[in-house]
N, C-alpha and C. Protein backbone atom coordinates (compact mmCIF):
# COMPACT_ATOMS: atom_id res chain seq x y z
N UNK A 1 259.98 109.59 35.52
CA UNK A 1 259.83 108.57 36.53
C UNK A 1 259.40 109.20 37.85
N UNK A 2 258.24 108.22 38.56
CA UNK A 2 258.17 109.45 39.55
C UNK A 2 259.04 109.13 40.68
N UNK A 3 259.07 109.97 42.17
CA UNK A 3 259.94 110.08 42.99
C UNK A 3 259.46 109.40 43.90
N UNK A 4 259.37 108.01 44.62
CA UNK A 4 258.55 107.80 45.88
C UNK A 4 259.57 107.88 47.25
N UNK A 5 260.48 109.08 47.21
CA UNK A 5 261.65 109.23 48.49
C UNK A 5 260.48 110.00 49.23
N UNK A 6 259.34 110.94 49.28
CA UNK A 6 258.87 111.43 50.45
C UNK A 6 257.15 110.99 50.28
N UNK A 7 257.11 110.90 51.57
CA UNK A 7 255.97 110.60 51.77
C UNK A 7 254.73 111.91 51.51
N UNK A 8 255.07 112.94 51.69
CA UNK A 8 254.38 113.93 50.56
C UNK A 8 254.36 113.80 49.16
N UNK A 9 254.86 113.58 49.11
CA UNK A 9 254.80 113.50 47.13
C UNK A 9 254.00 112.02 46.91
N UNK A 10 253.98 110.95 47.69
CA UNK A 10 252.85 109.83 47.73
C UNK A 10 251.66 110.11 47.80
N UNK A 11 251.72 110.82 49.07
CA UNK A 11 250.37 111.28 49.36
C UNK A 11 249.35 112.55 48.81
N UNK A 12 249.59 113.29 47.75
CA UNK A 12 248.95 114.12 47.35
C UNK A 12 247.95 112.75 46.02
N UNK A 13 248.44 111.95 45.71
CA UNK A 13 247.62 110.82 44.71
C UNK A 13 246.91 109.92 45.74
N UNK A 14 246.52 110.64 47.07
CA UNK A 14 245.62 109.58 48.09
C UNK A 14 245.92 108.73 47.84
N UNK A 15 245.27 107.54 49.01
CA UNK A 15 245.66 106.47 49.40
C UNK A 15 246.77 105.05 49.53
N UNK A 16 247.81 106.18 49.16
CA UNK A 16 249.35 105.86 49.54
C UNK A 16 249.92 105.72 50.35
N UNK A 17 249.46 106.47 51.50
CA UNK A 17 250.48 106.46 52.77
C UNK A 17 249.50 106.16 54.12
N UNK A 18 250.29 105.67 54.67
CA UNK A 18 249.33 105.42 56.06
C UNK A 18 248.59 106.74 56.70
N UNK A 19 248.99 107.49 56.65
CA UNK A 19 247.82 108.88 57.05
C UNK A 19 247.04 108.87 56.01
N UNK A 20 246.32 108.51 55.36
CA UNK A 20 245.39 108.59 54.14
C UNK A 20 244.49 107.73 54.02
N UNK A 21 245.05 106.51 54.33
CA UNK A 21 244.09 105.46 54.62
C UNK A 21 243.43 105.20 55.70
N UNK A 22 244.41 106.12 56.45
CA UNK A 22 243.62 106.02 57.99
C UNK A 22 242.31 106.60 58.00
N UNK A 23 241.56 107.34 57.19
CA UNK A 23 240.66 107.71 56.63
C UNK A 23 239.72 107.05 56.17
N UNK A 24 239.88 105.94 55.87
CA UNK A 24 239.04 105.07 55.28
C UNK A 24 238.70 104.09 56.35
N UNK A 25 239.50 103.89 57.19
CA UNK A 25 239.47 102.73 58.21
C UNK A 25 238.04 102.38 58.87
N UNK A 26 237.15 103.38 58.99
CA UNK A 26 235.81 102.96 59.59
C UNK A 26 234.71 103.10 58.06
N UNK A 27 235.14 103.11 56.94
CA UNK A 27 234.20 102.33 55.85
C UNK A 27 234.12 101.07 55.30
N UNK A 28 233.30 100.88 54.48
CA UNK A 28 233.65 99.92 53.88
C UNK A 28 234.54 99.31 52.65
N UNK A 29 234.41 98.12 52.45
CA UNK A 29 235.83 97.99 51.49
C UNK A 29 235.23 98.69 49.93
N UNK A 30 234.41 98.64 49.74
CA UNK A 30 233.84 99.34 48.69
C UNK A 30 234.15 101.19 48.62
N UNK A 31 234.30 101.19 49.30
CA UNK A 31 234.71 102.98 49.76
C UNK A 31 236.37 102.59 49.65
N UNK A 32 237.06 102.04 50.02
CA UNK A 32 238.47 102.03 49.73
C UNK A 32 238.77 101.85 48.25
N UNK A 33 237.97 100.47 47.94
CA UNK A 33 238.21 100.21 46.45
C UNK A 33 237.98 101.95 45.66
N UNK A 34 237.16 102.35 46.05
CA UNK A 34 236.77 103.79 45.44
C UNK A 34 237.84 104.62 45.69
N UNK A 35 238.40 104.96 46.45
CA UNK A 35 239.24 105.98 46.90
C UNK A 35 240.50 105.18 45.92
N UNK A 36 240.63 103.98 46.15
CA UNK A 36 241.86 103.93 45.19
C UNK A 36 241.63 104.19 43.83
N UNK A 37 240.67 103.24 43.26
CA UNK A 37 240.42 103.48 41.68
C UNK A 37 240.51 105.19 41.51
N UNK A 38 240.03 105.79 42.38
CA UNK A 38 240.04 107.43 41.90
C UNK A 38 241.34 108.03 41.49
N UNK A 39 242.29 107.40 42.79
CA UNK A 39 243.80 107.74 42.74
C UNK A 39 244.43 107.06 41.29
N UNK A 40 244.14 105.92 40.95
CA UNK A 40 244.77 105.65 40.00
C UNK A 40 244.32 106.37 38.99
N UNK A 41 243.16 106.95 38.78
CA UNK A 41 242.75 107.64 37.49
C UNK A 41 243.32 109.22 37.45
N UNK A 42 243.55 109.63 38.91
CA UNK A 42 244.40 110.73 38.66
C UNK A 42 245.59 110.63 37.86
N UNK A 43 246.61 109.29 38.46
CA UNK A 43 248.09 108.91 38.36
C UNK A 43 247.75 108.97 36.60
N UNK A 44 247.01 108.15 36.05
CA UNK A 44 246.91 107.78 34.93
C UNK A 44 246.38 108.78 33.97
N UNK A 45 245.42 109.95 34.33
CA UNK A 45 245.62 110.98 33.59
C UNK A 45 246.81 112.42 33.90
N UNK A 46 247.13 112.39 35.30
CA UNK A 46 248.45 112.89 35.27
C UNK A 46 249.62 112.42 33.96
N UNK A 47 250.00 111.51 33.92
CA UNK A 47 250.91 111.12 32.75
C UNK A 47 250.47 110.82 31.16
N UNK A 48 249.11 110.91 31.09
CA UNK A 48 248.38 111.04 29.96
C UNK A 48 248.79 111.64 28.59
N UNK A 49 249.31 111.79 27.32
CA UNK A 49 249.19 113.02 26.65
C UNK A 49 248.18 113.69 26.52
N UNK A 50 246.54 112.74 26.74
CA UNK A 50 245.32 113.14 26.44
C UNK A 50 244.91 113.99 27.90
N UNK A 51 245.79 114.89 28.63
CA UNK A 51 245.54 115.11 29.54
C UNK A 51 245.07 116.47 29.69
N UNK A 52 243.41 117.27 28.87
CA UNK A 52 243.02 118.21 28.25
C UNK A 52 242.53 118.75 28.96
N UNK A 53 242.36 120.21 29.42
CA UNK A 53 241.58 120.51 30.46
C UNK A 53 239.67 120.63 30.98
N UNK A 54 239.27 120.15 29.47
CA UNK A 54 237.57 119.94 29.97
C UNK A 54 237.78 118.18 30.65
N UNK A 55 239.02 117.77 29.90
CA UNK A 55 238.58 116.17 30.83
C UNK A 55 238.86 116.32 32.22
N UNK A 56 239.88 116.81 32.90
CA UNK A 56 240.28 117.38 34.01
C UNK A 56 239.33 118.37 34.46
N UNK A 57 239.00 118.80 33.93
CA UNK A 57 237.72 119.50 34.96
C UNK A 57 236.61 118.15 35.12
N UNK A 58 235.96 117.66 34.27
CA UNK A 58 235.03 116.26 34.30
C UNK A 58 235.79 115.75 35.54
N UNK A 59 236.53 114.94 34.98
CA UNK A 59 237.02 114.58 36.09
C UNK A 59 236.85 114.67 37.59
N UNK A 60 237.19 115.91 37.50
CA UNK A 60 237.29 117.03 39.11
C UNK A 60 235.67 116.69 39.59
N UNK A 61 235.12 117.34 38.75
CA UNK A 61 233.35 117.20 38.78
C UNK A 61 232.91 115.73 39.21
N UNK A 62 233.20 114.82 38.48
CA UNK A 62 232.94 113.62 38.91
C UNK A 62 233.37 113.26 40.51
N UNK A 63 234.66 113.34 40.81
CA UNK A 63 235.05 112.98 41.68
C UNK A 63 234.33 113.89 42.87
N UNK A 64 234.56 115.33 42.58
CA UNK A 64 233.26 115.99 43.87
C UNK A 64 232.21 115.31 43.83
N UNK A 65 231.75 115.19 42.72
CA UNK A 65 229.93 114.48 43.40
C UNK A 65 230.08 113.15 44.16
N UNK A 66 231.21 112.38 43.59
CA UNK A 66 231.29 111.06 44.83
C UNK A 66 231.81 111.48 46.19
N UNK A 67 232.80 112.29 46.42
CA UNK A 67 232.83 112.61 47.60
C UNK A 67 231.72 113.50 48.38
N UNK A 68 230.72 114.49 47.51
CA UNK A 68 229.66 114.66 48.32
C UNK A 68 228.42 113.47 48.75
N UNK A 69 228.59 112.44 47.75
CA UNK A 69 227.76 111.67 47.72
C UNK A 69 227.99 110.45 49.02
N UNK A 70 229.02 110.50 49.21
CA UNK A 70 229.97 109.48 50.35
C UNK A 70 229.76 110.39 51.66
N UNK A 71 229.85 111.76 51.75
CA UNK A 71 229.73 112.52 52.99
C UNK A 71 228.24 112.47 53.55
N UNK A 72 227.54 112.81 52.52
CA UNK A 72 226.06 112.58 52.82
C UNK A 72 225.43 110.83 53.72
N UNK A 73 226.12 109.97 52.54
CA UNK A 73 225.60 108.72 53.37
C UNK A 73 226.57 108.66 54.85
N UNK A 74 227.67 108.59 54.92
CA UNK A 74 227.94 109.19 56.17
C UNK A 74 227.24 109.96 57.39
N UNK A 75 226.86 110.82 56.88
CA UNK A 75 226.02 111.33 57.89
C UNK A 75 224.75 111.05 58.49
N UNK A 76 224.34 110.43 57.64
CA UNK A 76 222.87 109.65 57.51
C UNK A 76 223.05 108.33 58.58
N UNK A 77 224.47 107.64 58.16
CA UNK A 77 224.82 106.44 59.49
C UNK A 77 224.77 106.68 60.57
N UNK A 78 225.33 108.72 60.60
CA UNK A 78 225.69 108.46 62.11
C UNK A 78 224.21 109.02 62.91
């Protein structure tokens, strides 16, 4: 079961705690929806049995290219 007594242990699965989201606050809701769905797919292969390490690397991989892909259009706005 997990522990939600500290707000560290929330926040390493992003967008849990108010310092985390504060991060998101000048995107759009489509960028939040993203940041969460990501978190839940951590939570959900965290407790996985199928939790193998080429999917966890995929994974990892996937999720870098959206966050380079999100930094880039970012920069391009400003």
């Amino acid at each position: 079961m997990l522990n939600y007594s500290t707000s560290q242990e929330i926040g390493t699965f992003g967008a849990f705690t108010q310092t985390n989201t504060a991060l998101c606050e000048g995107l759009g809701s489509m960028q939040k929806f993203q940041r969460i769905y990501s978190s839940l797919l951590a939570l959900i292969q965290l407790f996985s049995r199928r939790n193998t390490w080429p999917q966890s690397r995929m994974r990892r991989e996937i999720v870098k290219r959206a966050e380079m892909q999100l930094r880039r259009r970012l920069d391009h706005s400003n």
